[in-house]
C-alpha atoms as a PDB file:
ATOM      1  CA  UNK A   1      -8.684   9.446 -25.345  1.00  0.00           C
ATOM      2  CA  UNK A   2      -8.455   6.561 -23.307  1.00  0.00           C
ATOM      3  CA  UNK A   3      -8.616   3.090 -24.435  1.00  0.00           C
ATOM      4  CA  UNK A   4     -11.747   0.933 -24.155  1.00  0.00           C
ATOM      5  CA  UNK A   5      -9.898  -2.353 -23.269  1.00  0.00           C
ATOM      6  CA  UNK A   6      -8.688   0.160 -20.328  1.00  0.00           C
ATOM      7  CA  UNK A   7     -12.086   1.833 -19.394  1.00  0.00           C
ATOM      8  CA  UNK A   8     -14.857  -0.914 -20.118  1.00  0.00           C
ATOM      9  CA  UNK A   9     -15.851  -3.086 -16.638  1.00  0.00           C
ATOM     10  CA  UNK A  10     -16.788  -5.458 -19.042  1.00  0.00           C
ATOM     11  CA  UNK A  11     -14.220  -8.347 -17.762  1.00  0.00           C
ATOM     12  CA  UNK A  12     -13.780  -9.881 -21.426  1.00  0.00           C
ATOM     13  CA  UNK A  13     -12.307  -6.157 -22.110  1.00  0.00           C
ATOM     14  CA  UNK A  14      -9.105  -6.674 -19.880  1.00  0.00           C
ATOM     15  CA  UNK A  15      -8.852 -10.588 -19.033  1.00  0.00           C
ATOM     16  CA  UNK A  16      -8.447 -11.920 -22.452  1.00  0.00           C
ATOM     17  CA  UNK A  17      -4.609 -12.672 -22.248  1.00  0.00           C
ATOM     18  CA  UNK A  18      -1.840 -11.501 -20.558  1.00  0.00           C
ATOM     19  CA  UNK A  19      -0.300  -9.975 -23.797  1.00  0.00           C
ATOM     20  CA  UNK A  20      -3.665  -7.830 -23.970  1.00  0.00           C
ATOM     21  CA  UNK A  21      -3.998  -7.276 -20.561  1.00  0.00           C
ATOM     22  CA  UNK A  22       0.098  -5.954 -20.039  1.00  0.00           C
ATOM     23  CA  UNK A  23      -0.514  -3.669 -23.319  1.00  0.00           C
ATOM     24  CA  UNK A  24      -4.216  -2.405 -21.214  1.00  0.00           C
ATOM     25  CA  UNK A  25      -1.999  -1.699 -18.474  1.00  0.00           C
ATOM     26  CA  UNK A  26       0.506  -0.387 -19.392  1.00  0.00           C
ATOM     27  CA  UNK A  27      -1.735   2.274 -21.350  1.00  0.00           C
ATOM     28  CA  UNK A  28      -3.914   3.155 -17.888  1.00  0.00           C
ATOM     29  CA  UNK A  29      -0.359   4.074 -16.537  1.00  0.00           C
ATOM     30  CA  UNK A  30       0.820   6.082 -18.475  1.00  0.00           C
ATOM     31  CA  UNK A  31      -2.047   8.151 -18.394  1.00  0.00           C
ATOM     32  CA  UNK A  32      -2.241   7.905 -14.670  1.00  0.00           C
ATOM     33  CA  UNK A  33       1.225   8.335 -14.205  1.00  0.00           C
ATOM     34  CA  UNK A  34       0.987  12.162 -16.428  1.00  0.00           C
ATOM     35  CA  UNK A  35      -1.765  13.438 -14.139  1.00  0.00           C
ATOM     36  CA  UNK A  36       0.210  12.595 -10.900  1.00  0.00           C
ATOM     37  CA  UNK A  37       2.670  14.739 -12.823  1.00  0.00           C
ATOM     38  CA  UNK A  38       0.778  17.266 -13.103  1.00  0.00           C
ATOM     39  CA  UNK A  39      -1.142  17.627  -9.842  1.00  0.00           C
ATOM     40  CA  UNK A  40       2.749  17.586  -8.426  1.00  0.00           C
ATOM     41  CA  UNK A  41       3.417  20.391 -10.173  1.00  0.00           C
ATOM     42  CA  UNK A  42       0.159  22.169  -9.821  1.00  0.00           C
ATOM     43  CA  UNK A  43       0.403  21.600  -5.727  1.00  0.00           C
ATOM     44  CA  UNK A  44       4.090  22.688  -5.561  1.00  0.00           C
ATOM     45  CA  UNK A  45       3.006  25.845  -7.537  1.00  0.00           C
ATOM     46  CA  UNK A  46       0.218  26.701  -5.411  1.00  0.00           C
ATOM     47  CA  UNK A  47      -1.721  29.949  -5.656  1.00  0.00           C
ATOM     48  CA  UNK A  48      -4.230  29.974  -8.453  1.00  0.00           C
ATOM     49  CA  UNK A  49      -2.900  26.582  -9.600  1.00  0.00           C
ATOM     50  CA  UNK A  50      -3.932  24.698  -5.860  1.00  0.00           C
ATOM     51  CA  UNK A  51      -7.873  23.750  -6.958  1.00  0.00           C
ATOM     52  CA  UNK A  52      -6.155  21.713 -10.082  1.00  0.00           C
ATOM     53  CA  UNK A  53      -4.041  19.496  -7.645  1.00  0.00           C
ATOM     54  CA  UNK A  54      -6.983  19.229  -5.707  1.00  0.00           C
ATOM     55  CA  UNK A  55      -8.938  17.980  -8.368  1.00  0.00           C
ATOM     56  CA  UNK A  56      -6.547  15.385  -9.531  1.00  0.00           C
ATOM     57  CA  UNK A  57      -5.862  14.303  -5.889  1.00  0.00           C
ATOM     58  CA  UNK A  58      -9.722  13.561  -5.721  1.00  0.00           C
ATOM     59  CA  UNK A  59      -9.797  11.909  -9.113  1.00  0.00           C
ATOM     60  CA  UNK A  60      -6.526   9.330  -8.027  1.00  0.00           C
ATOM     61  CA  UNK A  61      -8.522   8.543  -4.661  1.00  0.00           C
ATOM     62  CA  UNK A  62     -11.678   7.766  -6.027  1.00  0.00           C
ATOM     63  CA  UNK A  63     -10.203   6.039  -8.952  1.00  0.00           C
ATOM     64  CA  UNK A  64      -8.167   3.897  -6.394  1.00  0.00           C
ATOM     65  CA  UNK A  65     -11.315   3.425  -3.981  1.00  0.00           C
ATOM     66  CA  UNK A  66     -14.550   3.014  -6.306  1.00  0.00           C
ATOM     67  CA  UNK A  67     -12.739   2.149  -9.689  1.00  0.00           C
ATOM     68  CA  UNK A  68     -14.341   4.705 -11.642  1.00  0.00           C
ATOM     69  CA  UNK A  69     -14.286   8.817 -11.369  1.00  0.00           C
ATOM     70  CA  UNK A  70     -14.827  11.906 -13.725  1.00  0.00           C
ATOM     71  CA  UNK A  71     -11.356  13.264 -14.959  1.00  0.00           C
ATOM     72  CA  UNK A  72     -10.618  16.287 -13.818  1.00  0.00           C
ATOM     73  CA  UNK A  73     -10.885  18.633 -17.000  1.00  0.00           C
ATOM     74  CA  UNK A  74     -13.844  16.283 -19.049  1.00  0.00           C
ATOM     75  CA  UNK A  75     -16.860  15.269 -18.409  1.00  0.00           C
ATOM     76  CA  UNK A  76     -15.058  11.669 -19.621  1.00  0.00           C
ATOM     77  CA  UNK A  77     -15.308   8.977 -17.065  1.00  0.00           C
ATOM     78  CA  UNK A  78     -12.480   6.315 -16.152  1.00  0.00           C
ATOM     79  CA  UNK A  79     -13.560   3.354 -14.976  1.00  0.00           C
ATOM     80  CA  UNK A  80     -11.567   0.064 -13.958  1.00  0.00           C
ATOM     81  CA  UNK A  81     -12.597  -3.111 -14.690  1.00  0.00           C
ATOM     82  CA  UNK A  82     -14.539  -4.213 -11.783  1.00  0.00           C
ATOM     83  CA  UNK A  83     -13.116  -7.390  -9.647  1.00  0.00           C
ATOM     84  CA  UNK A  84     -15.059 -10.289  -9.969  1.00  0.00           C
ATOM     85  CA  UNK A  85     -16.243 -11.990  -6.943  1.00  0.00           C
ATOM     86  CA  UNK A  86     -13.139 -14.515  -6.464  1.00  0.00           C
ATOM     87  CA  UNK A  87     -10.875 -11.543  -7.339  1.00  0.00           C
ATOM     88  CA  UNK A  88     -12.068  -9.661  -4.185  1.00  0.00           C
ATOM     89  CA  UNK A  89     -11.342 -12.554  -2.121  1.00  0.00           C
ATOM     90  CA  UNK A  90      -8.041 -12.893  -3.717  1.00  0.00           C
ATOM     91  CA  UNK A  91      -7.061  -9.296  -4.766  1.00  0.00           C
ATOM     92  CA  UNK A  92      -3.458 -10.573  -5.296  1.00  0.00           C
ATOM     93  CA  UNK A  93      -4.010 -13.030  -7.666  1.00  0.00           C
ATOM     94  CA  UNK A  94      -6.523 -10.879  -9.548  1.00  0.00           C
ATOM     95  CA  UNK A  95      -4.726  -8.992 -12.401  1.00  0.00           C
ATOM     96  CA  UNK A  96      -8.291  -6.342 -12.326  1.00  0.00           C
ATOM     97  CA  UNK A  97      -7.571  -5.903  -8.766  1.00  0.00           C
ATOM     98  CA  UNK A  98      -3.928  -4.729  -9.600  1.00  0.00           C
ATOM     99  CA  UNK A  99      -4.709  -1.999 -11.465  1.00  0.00           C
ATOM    100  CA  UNK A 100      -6.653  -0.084  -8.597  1.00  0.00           C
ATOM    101  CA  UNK A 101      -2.856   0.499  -7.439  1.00  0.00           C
ATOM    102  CA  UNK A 102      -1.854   2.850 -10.121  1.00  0.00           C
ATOM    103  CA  UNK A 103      -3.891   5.872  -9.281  1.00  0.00           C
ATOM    104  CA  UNK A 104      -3.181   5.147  -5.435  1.00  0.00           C
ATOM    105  CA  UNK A 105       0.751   5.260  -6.225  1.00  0.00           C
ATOM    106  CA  UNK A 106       0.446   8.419  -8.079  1.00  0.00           C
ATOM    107  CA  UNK A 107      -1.382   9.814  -5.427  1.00  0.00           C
ATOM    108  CA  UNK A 108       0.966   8.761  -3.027  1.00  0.00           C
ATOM    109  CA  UNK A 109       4.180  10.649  -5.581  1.00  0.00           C
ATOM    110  CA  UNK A 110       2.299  13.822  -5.415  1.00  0.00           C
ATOM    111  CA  UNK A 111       2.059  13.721  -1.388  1.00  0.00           C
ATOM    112  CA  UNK A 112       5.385  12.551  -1.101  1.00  0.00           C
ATOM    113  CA  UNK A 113       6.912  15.972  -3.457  1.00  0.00           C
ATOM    114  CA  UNK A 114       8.473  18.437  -0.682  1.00  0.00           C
ATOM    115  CA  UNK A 115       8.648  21.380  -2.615  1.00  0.00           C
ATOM    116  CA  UNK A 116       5.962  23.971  -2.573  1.00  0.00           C
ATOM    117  CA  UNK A 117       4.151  26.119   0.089  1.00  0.00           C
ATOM    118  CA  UNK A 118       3.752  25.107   3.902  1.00  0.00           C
ATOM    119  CA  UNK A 119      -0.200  24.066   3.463  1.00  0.00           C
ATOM    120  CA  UNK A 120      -1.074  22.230   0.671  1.00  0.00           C
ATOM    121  CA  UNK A 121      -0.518  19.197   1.917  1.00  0.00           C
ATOM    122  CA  UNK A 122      -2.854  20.104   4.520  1.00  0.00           C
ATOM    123  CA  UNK A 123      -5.653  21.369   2.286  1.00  0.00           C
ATOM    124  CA  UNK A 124      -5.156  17.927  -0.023  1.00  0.00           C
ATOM    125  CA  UNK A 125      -5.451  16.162   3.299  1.00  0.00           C
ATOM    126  CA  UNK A 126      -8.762  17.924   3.862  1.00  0.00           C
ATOM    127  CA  UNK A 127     -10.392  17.400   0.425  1.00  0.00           C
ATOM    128  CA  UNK A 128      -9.455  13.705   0.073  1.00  0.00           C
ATOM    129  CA  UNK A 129      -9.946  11.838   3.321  1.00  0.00           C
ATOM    130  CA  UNK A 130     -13.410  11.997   3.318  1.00  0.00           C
ATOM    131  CA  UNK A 131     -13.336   9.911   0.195  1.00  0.00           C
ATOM    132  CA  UNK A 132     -11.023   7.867   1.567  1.00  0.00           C
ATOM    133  CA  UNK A 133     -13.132   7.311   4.473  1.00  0.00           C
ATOM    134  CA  UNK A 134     -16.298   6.618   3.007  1.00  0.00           C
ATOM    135  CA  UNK A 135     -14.436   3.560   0.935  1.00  0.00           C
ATOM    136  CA  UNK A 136     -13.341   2.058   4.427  1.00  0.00           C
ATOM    137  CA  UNK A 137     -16.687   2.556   5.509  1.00  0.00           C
ATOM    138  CA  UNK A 138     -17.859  -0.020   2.905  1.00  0.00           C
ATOM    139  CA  UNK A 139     -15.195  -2.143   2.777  1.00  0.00           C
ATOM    140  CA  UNK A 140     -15.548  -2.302   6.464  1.00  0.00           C
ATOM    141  CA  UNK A 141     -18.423  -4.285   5.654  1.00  0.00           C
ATOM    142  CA  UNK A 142     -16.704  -7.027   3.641  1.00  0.00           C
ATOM    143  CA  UNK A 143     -14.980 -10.050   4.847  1.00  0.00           C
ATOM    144  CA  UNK A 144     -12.487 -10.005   2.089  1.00  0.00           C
ATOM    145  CA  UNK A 145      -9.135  -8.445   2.162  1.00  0.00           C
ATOM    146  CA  UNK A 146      -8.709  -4.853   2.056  1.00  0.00           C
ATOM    147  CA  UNK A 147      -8.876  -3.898  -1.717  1.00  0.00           C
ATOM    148  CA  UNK A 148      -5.113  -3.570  -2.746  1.00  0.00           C
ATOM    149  CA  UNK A 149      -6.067   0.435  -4.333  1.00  0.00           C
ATOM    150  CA  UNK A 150      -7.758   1.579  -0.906  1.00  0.00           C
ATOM    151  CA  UNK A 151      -4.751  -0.487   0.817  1.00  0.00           C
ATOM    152  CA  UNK A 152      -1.748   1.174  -0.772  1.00  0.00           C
ATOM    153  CA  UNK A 153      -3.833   5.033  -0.333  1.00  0.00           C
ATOM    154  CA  UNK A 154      -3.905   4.097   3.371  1.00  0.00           C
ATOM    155  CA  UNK A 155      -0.073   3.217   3.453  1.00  0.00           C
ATOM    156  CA  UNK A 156       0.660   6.502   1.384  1.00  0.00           C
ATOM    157  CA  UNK A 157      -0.893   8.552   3.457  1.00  0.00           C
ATOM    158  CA  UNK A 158       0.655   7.415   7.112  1.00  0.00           C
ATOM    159  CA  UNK A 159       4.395   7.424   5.092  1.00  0.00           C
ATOM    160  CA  UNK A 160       4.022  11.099   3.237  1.00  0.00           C
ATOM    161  CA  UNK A 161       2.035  13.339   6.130  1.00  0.00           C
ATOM    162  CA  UNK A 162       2.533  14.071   9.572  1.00  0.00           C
ATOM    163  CA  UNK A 163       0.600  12.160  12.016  1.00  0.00           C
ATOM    164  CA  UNK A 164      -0.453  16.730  13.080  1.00  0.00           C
ATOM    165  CA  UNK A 165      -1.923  16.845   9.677  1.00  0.00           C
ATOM    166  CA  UNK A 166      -3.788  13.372   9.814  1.00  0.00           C
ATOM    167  CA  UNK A 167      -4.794  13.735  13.005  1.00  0.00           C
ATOM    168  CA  UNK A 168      -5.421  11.274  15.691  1.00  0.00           C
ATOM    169  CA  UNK A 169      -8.890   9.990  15.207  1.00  0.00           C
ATOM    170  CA  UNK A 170      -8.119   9.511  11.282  1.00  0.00           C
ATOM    171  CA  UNK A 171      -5.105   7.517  11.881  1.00  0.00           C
ATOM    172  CA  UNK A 172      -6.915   4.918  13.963  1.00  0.00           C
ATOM    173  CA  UNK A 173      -9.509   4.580  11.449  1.00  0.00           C
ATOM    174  CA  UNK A 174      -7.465   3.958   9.332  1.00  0.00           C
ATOM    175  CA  UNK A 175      -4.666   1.755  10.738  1.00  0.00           C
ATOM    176  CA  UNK A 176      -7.074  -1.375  10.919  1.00  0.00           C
ATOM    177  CA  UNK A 177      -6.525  -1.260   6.959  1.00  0.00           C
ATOM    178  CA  UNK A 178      -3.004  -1.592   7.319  1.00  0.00           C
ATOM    179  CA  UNK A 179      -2.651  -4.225   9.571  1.00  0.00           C
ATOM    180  CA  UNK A 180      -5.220  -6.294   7.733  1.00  0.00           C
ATOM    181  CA  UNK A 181      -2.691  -5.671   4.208  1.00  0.00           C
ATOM    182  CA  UNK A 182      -0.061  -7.052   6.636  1.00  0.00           C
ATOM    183  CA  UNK A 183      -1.969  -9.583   7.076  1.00  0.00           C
ATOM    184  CA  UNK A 184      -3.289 -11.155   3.762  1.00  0.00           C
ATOM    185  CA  UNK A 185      -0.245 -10.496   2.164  1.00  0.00           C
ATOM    186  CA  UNK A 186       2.311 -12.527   4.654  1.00  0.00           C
ATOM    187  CA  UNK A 187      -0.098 -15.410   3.946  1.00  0.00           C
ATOM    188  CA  UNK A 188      -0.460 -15.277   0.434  1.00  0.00           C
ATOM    189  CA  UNK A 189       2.987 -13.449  -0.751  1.00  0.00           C
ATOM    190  CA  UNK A 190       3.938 -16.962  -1.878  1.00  0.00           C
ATOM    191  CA  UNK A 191       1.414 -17.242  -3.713  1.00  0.00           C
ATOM    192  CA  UNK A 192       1.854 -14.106  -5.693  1.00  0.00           C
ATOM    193  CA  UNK A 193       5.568 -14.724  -6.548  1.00  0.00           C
ATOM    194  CA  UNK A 194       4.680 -18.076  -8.035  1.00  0.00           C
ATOM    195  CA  UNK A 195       2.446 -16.546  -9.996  1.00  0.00           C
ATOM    196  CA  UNK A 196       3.067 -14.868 -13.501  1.00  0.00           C
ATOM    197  CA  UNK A 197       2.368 -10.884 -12.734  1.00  0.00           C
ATOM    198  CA  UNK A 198       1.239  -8.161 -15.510  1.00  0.00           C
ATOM    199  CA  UNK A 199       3.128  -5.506 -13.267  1.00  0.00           C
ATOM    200  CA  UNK A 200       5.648  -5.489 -10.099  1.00  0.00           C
ATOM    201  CA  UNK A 201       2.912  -3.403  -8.219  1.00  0.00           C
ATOM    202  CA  UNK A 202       1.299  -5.553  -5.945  1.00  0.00           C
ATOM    203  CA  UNK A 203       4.897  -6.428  -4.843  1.00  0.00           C
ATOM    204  CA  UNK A 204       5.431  -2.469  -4.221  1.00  0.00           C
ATOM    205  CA  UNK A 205       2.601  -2.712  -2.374  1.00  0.00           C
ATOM    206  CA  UNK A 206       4.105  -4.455   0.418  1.00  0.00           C
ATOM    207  CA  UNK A 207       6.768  -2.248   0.641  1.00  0.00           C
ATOM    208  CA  UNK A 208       4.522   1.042   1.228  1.00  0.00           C
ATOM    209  CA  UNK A 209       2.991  -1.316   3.699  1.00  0.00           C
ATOM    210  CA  UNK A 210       5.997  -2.356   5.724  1.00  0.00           C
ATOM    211  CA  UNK A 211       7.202   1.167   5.356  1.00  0.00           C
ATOM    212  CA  UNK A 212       4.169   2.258   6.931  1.00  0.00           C
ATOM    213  CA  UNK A 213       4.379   0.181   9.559  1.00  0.00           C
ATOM    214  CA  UNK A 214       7.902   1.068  10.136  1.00  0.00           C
ATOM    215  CA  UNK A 215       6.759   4.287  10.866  1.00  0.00           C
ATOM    216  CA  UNK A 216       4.156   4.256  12.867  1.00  0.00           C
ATOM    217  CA  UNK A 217       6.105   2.160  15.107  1.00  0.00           C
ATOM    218  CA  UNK A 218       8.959   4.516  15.360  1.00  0.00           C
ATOM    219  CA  UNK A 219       6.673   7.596  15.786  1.00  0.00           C
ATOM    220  CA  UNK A 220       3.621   6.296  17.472  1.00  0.00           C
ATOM    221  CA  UNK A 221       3.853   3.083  18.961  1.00  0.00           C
ATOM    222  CA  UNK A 222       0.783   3.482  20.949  1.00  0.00           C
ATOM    223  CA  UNK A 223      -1.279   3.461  17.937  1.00  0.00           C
ATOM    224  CA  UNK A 224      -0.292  -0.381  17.095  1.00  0.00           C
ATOM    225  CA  UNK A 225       0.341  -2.175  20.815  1.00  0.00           C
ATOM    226  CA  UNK A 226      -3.602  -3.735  19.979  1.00  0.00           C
ATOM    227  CA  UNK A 227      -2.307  -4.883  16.933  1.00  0.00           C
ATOM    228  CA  UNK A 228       1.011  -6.636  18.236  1.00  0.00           C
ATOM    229  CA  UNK A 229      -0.256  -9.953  18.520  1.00  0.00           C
ATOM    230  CA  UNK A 230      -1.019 -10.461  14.692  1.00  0.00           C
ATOM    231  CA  UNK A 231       1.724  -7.914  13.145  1.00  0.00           C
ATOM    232  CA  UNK A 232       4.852 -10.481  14.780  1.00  0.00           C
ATOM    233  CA  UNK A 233       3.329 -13.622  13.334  1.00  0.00           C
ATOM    234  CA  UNK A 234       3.155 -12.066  10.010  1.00  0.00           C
ATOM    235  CA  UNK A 235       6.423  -9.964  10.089  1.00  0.00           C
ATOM    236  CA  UNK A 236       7.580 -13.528  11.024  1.00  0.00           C
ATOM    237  CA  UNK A 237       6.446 -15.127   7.466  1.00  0.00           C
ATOM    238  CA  UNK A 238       7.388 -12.661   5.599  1.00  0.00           C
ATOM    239  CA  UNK A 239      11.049 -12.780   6.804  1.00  0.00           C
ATOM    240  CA  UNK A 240      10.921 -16.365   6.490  1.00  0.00           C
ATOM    241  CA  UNK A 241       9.731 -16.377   2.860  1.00  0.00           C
ATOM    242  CA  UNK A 242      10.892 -18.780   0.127  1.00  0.00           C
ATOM    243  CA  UNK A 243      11.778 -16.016  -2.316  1.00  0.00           C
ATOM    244  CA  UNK A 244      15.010 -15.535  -3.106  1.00  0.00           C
ATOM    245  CA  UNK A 245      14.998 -13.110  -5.457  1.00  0.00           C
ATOM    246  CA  UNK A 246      17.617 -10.008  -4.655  1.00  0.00           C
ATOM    247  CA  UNK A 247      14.628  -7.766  -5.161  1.00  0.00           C
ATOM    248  CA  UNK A 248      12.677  -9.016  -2.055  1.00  0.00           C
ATOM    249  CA  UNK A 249      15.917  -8.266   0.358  1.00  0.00           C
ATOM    250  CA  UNK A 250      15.003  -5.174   1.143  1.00  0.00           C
ATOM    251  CA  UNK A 251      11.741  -6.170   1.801  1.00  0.00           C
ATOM    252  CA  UNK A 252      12.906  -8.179   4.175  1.00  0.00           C
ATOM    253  CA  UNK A 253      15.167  -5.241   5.991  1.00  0.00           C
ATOM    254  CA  UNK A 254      12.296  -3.731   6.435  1.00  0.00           C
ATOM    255  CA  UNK A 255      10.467  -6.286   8.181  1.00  0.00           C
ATOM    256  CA  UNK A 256      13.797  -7.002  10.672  1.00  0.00           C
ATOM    257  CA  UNK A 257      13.783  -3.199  11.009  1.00  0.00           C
ATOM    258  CA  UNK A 258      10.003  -3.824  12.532  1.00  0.00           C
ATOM    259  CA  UNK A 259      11.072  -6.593  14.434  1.00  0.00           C
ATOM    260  CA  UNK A 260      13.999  -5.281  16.109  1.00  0.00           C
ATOM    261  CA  UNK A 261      11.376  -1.553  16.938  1.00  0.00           C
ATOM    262  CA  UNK A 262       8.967  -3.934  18.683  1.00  0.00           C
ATOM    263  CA  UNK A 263      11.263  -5.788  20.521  1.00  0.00           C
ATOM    264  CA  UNK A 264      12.266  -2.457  22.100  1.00  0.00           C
ATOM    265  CA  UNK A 265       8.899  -1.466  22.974  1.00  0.00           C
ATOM    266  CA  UNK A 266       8.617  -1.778  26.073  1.00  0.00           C
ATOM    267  CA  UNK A 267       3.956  -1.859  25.782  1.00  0.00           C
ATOM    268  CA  UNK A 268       4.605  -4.490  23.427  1.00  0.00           C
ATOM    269  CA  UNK A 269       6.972  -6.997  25.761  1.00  0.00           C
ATOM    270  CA  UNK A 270       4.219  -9.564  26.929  1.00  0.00           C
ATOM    271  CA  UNK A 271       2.978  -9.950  23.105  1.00  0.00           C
ATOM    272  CA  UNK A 272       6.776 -10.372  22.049  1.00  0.00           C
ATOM    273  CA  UNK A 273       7.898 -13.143  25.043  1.00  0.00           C
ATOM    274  CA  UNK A 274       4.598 -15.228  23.627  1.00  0.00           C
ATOM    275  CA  UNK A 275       5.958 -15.372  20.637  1.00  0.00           C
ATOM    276  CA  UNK A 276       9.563 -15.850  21.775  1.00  0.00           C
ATOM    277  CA  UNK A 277      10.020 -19.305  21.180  1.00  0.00           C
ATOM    278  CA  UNK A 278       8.511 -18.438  17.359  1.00  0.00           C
ATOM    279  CA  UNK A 279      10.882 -15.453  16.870  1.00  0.00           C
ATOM    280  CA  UNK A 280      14.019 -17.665  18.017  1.00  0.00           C
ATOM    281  CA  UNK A 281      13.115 -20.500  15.857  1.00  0.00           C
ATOM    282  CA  UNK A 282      12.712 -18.047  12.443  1.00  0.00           C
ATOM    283  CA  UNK A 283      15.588 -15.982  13.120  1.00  0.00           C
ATOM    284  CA  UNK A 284      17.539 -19.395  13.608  1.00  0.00           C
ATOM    285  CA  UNK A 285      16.740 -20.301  10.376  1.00  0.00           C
ATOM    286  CA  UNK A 286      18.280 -17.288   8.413  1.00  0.00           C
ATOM    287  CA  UNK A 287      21.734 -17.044   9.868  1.00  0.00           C
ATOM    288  CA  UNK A 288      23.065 -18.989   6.582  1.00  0.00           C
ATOM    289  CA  UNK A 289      20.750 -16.536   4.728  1.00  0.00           C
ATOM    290  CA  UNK A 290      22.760 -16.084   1.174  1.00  0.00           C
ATOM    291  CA  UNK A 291      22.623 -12.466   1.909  1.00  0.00           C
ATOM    292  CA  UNK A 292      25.153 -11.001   3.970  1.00  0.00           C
ATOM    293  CA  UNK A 293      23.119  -7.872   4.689  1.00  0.00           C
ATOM    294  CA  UNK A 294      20.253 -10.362   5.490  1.00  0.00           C
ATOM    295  CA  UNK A 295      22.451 -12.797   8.059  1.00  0.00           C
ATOM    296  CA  UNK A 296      23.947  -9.603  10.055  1.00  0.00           C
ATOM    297  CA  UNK A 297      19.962  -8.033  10.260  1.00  0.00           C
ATOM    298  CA  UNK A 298      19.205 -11.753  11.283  1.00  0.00           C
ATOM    299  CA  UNK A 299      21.917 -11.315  14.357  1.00  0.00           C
ATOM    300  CA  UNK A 300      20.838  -7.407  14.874  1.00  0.00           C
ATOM    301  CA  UNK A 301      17.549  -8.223  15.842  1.00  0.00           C
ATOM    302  CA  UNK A 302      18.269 -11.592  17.903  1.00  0.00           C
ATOM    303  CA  UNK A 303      20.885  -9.382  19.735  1.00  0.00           C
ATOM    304  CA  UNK A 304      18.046  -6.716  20.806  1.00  0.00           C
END
């Protein structure tokens, strides 16, 4: 059974002190965690077993999108606590908005298995994206950042499956999401590590996001040459951030990796000498980096 303070959209339920709210957390999980498990298993297994991953893959999307869905087996119903109205605008600030990302990441575990039969990622593909599309529909609506559980779905889904099973139209619906994540979170990322987190999730969040973006640029650059013009400004403060924890270097690999994959596009080269002067003047600034393995990306990419 799960607990209320986890279920109730009732914001007194979940917000009444970080103690309460790591212990709520922690519980959704761990439940969320089980049933990634388990449609894993159940989509590696296949045969008669392939409508219960489908099932939980549906439950994890619309959990992550809406906030609320039927579990697969009950007629029980999770539901999140809902964001209030300054959470939306601030997602990563808003310990409710955080929890939208657990159901997305075990989503994303189950797509990423690569055991089992040649089609089942195909046929998960097909039952879930149409959920997943509706929610961008909506949110397409909003001025507010992309919701961090619809966010990190998007991301999952360009890392784990082939752009064949995606399929073009699907990809550039969804990229916009991406870029947007990018976005928001390379001007409030400061923000976030200054501020006392229930859960290290919204920082994995930009790494499924950069990893993303890593790929699509290495795959299909032609999806993102629009985009150019606001993914280098923010690739740019995210390498520059203050934080100087070891756990943000490879964050910050990733984002040189970027760099250093746009600089050799050659559809991208008129975006990249406008910012030129930009690029020179970061890069310049991390060559006495602490980080050895930072300083020698810093000199990769200003070598390109």
């Amino acid at each position: 059974e799960v607990n209320d303070a986890a279920t109730s959209r009732a914001p007194s339920s979940l917000l009444q002190t970080p103690e309460t709210l790591r212990s709520s957390f922690s519980q959704v999980e761990d439940i969320i965690s089980f049933l990634g498990l388990l449609g894993s298993a159940a989509a590696c297994k296949g045969g008669p077993l392939s409508p219960t991953a489908d099932k939980v893959a549906s439950f994890l999307i619309e959990l992550s999108c809406t906030g609320a869905s039927q579990f697969p087996f009950t007629e029980a119903t999770l539901e999140l606590v809902t964001p209030s109205d300054q959470g939306r605008k601030h997602p990563l600030l808003d310990p409710a908005s955080h929890a939208y990302i657990l159901p997305a990441s075990a989503f994303g575990g189950i797509i990423s298995v690569q055991n089992g039969g040649p089609f089942w990622r195909q046929r998960m593909t097909h039952k879930t994206l149409p959920i997943l599309s509706n929610a961008l529909q909506l949110q397409a609506k909003s001025q507010n950042p992309p919701s961090l559980g619809t966010l990190a779905v998007v991301c999952h889904m360009i890392c784990c499956l082939p752009g064949s099973i995606l399929g073009e139209s699907n990809i550039q619906q969804i990229l916009p999401t991406m870029v947007a994540g990018l976005v928001y979170f390379s001007k409030n990322f400061k923000a976030l590590a200054q501020s006392e987190m229930i859960s290290s999730k919204p920082t994995d969040v930009l790494s499924i996001i950069l990893a993303a973006l890593t790929k699509i640029l290495t795959i299909s650059p032609e999806y993102v040459t629009k985009f150019i013009g606001v993914i280098i400004p923010s690739l740019l403060l995210l390498s520059s951030s203050t934080e100087s924890s070891e756990m943000y270097i490879p964050k910050q690999l990733l984002v040189f990796q970027c760099l250093e994959t746009i600089a050799k596009h050659t559809q991208a080269r008129n975006s990249i000498l406008r910012e030129k002067d930009q690029v020179v003047a970061v890069l310049s600034a991390l060559v006495d980096h602490p980080s050895m393995i930072i300083r020698n990306a810093v000199v990769q990419v200003r070598n390109v």
